[in-house]
PDB file of N, CA and C in Angstrom:
ATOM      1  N   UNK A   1      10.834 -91.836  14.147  1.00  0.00           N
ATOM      2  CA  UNK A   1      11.144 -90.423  14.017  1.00  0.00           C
ATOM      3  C   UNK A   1       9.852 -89.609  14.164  1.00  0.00           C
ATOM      4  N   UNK A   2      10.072 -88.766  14.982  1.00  0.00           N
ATOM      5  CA  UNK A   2       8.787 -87.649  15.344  1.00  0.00           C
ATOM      6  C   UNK A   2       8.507 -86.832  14.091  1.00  0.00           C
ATOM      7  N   UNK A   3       7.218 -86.636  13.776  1.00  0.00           N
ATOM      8  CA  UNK A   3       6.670 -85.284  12.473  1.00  0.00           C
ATOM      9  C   UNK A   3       5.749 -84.991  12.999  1.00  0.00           C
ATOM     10  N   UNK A   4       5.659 -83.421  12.994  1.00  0.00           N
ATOM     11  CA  UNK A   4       4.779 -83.017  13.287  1.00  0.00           C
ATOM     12  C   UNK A   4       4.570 -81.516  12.016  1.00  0.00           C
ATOM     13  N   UNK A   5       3.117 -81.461  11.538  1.00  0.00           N
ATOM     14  CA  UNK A   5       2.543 -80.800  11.340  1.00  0.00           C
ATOM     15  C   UNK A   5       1.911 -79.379  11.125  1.00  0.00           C
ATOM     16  N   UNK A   6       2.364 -79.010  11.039  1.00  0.00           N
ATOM     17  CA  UNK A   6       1.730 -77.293  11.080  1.00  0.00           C
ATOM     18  C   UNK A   6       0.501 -76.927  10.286  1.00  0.00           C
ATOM     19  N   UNK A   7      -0.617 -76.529  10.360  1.00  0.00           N
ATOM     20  CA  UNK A   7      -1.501 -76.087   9.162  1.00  0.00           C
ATOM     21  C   UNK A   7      -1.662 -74.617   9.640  1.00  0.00           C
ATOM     22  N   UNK A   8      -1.364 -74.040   8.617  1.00  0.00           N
ATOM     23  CA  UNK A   8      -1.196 -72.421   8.764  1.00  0.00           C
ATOM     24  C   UNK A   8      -1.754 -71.966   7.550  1.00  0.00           C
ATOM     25  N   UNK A   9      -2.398 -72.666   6.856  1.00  0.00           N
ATOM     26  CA  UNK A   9      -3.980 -72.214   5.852  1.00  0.00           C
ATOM     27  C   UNK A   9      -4.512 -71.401   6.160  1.00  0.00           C
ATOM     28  N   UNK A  10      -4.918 -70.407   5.310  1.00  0.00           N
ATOM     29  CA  UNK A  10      -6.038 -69.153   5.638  1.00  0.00           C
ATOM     30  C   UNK A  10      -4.976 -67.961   6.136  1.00  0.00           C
ATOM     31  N   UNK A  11      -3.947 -68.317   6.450  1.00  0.00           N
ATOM     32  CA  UNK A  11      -3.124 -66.823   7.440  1.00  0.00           C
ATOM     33  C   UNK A  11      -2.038 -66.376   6.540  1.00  0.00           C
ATOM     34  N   UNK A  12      -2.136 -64.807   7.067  1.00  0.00           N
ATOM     35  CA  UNK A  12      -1.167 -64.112   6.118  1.00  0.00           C
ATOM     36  C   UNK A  12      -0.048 -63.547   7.020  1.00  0.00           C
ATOM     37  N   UNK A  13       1.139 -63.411   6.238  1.00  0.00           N
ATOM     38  CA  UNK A  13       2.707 -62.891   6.483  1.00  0.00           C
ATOM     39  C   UNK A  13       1.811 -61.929   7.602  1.00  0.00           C
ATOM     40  N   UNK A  14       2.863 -62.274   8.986  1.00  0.00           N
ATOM     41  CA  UNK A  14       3.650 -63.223   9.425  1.00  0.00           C
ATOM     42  C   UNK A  14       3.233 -64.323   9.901  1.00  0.00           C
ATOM     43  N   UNK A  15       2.137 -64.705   9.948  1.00  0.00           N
ATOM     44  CA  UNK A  15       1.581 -65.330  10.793  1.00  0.00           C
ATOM     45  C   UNK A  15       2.237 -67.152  10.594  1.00  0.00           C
ATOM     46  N   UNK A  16       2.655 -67.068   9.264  1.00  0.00           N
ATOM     47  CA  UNK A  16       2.775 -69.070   8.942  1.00  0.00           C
ATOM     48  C   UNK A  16       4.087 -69.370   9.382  1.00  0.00           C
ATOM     49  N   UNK A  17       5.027 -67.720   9.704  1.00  0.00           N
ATOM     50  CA  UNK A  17       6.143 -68.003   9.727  1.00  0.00           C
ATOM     51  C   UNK A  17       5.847 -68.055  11.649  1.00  0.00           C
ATOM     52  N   UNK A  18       5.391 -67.461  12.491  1.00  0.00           N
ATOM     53  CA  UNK A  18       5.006 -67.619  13.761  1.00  0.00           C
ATOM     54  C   UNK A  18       4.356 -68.454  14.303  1.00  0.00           C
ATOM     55  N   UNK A  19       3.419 -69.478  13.527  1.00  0.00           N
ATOM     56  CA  UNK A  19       3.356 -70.891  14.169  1.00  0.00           C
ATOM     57  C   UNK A  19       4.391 -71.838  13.933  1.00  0.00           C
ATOM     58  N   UNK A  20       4.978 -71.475  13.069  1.00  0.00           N
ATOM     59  CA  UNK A  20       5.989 -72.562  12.246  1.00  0.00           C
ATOM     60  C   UNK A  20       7.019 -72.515  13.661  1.00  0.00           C
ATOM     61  N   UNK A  21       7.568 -70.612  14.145  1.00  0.00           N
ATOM     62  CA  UNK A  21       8.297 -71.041  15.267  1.00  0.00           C
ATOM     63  C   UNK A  21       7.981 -71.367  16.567  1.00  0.00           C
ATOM     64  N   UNK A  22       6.904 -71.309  16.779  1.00  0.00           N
ATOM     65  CA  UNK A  22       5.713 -71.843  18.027  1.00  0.00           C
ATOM     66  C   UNK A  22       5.846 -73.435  18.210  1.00  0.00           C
ATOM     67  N   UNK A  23       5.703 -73.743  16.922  1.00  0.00           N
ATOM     68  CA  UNK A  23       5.526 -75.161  16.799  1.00  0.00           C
ATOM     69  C   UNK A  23       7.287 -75.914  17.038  1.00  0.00           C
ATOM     70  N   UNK A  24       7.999 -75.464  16.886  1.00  0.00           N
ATOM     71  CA  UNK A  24       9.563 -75.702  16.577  1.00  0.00           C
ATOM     72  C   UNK A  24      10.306 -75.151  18.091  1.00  0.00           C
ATOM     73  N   UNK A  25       9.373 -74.536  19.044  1.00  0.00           N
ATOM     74  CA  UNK A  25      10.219 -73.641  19.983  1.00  0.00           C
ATOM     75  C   UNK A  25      10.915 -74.978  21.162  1.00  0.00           C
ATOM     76  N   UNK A  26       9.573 -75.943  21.276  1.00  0.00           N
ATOM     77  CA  UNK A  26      10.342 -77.058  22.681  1.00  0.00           C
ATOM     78  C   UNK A  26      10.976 -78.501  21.610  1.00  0.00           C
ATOM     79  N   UNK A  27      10.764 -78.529  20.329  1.00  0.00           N
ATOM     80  CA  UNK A  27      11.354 -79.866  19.768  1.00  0.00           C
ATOM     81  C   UNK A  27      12.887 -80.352  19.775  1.00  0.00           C
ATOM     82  N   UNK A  28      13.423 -81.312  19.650  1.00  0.00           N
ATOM     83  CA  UNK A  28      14.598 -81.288  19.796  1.00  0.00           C
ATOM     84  C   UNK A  28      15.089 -81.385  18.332  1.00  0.00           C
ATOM     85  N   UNK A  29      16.351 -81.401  18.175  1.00  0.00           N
ATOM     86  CA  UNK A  29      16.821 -81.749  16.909  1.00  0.00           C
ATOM     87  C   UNK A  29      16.657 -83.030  16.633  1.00  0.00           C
ATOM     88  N   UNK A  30      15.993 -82.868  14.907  1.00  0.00           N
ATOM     89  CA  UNK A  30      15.945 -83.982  14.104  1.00  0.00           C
ATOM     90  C   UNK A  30      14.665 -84.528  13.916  1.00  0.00           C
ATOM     91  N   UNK A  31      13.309 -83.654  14.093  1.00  0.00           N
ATOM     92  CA  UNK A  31      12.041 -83.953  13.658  1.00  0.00           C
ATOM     93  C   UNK A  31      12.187 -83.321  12.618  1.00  0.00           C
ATOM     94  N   UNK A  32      10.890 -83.871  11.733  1.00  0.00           N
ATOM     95  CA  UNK A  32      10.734 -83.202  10.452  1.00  0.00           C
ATOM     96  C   UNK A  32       9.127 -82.552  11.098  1.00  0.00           C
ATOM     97  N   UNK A  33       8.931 -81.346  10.456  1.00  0.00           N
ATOM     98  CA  UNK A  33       8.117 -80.582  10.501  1.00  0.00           C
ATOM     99  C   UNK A  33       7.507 -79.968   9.351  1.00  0.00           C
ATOM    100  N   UNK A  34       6.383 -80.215   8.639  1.00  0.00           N
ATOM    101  CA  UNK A  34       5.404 -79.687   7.427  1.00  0.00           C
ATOM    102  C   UNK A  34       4.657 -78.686   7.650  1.00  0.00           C
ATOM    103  N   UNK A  35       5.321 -77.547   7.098  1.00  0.00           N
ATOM    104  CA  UNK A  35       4.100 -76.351   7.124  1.00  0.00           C
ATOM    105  C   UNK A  35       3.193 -76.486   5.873  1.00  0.00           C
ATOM    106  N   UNK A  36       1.673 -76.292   6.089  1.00  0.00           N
ATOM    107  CA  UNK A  36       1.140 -76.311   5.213  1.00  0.00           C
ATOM    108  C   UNK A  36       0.858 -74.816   4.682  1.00  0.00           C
ATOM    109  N   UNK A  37       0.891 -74.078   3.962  1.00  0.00           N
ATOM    110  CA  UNK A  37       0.356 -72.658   3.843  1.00  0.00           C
ATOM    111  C   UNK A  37      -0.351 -72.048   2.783  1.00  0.00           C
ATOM    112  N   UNK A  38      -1.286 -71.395   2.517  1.00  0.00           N
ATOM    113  CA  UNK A  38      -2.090 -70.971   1.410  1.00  0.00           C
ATOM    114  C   UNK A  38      -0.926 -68.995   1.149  1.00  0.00           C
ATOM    115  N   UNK A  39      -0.387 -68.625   1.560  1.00  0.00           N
ATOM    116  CA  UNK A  39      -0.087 -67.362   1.682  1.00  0.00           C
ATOM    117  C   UNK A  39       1.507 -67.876   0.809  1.00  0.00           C
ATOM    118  N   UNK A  40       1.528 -67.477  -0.887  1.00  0.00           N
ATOM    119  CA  UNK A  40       2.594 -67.898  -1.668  1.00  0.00           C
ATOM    120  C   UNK A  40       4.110 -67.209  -0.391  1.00  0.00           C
ATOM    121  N   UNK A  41       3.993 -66.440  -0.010  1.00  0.00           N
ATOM    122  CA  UNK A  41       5.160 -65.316   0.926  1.00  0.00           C
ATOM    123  C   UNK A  41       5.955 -66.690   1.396  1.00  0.00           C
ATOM    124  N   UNK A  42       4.972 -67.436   2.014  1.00  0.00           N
ATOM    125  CA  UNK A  42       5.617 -68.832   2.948  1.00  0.00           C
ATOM    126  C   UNK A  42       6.381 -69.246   2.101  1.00  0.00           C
ATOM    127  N   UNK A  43       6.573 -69.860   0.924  1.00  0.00           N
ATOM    128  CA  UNK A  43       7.787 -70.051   0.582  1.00  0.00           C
ATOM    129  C   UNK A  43       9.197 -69.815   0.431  1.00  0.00           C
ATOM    130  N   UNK A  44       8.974 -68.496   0.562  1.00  0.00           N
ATOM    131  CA  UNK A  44      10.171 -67.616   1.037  1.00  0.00           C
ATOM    132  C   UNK A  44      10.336 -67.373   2.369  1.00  0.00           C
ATOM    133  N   UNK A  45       9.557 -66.915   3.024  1.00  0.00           N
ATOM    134  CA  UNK A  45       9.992 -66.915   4.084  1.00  0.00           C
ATOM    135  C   UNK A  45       9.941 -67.738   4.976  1.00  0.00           C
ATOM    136  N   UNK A  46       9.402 -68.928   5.167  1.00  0.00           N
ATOM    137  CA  UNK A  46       9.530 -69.872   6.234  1.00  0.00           C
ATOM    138  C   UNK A  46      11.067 -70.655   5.997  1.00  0.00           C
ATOM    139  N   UNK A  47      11.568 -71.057   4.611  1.00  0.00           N
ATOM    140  CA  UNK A  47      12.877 -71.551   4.602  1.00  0.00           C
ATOM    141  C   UNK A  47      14.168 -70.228   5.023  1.00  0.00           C
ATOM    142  N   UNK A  48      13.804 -69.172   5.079  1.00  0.00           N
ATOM    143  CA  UNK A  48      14.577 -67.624   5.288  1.00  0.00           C
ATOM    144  C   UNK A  48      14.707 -67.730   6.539  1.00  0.00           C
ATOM    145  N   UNK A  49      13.813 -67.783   7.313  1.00  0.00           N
ATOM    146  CA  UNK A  49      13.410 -67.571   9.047  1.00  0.00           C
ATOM    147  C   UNK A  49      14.322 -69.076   9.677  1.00  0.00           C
ATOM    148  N   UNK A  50      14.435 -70.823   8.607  1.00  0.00           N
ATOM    149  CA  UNK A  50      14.759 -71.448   9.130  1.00  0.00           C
ATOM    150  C   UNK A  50      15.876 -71.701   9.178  1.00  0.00           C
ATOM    151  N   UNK A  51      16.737 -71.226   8.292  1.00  0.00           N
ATOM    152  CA  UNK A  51      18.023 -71.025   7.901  1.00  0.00           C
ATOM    153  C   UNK A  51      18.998 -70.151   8.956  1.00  0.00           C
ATOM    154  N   UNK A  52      17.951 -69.207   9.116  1.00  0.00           N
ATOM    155  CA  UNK A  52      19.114 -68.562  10.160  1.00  0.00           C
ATOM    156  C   UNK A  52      18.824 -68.565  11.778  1.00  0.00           C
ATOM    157  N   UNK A  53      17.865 -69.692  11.545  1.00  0.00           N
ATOM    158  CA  UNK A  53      17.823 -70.567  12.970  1.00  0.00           C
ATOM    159  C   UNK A  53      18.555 -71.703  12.892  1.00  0.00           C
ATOM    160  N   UNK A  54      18.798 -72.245  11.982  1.00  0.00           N
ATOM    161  CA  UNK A  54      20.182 -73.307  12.090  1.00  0.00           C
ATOM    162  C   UNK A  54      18.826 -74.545  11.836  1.00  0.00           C
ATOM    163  N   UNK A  55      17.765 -74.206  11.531  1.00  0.00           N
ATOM    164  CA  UNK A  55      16.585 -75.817  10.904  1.00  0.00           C
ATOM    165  C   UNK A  55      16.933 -75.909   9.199  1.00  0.00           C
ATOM    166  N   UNK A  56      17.174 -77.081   8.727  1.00  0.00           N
ATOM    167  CA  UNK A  56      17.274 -77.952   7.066  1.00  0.00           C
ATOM    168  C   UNK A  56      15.927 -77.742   7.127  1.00  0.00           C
ATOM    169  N   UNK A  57      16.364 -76.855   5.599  1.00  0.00           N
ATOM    170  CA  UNK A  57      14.847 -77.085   5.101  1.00  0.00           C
ATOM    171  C   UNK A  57      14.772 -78.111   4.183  1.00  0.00           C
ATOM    172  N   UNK A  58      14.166 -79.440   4.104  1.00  0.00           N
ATOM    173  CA  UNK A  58      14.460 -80.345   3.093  1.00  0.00           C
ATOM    174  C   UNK A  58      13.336 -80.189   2.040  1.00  0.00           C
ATOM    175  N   UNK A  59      12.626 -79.679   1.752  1.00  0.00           N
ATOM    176  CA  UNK A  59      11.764 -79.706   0.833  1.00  0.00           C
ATOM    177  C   UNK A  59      10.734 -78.546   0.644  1.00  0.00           C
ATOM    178  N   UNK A  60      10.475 -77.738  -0.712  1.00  0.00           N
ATOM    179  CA  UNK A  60       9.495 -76.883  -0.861  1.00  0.00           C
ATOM    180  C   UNK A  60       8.734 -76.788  -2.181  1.00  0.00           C
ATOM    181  N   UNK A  61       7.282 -77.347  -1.886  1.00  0.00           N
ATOM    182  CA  UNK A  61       6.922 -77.524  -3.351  1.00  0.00           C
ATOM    183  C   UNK A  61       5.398 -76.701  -3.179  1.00  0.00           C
ATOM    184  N   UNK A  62       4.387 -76.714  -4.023  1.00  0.00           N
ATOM    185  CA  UNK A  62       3.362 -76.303  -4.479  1.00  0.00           C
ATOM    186  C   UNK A  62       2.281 -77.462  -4.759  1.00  0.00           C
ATOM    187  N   UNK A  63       1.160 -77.508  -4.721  1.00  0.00           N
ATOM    188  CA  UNK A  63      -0.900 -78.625  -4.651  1.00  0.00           C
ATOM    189  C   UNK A  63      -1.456 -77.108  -4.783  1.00  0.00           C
ATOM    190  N   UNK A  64      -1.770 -77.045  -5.926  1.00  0.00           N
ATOM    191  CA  UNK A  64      -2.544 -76.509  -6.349  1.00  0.00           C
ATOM    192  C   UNK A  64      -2.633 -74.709  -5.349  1.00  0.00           C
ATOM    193  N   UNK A  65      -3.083 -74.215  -4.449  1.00  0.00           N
ATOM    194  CA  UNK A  65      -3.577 -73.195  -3.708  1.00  0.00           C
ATOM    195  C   UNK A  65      -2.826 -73.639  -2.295  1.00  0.00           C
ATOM    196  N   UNK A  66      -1.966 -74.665  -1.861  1.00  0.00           N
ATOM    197  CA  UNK A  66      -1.216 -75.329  -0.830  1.00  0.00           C
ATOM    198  C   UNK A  66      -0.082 -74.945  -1.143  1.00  0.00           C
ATOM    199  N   UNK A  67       1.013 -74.453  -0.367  1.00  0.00           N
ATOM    200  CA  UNK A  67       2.325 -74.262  -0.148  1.00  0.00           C
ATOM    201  C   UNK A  67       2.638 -75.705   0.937  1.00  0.00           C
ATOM    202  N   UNK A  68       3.976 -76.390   0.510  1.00  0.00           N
ATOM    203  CA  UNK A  68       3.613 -77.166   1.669  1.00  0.00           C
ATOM    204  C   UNK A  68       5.751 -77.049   1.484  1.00  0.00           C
ATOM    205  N   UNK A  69       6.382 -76.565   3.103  1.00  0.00           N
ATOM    206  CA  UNK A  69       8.105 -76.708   3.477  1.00  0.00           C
ATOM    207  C   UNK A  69       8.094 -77.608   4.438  1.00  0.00           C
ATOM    208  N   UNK A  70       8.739 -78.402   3.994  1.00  0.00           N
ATOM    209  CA  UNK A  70       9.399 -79.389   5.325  1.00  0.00           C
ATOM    210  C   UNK A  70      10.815 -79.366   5.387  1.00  0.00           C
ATOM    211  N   UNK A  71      10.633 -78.932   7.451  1.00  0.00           N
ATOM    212  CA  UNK A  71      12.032 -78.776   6.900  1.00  0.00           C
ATOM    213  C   UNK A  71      12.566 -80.277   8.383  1.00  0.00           C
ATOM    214  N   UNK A  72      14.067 -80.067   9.028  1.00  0.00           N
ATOM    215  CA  UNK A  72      14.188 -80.592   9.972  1.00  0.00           C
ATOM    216  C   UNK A  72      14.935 -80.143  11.087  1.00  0.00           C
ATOM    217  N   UNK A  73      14.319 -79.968  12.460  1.00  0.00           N
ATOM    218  CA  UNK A  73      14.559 -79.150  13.319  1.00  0.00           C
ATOM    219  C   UNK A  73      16.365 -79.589  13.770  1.00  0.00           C
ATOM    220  N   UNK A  74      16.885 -78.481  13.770  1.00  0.00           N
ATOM    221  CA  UNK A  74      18.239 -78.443  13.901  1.00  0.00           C
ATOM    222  C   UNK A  74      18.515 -78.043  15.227  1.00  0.00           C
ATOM    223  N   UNK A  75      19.666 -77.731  15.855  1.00  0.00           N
ATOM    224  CA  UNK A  75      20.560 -78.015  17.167  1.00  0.00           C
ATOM    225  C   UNK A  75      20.949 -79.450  17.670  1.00  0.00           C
ATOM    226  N   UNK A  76      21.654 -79.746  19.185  1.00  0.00           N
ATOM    227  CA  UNK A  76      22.274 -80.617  19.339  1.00  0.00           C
ATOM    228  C   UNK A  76      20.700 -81.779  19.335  1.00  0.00           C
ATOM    229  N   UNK A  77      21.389 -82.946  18.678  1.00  0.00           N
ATOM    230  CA  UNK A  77      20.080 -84.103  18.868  1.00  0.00           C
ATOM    231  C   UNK A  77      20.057 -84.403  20.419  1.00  0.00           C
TER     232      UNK A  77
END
């Protein structure tokens, strides 16, 4: 199974939510994808933005000054 990565550290709204869809624009369904983000906003909004793109967000937790969502890219596999 493909994962790929995002580090979007250091950047502020919008920016973690605009690599996140940069990074997600040619994948197919069913990678998992980790945004990493220092900007607390990303928690809200990167699972907000993925939801009504039709991507599972499977996970959103907090490391200290790290935001880290993984979610998994959705449409036909």
């Amino acid at each position: 199974m493909q994962t790929v990565t995002v580090d979007a550290r250091r950047l502020l709204c919008p920016l973690p939510v605009i690599r996140v869809q940069q990074a997600l624009e040619n994948l197919p369904a069913g990678v998992t994808v980790t945004a990493i983000c220092t900007d607390p906003g990303a928690l809200h909004d990167i699972p907000a933005w993925a939801r009504i793109h039709g991507h599972r967000v499977l996970e959103t937790h907090s490391e200290g000054r790290e935001h880290i969502i993984t979610l998994q890219t959705g449409g036909v596999p």
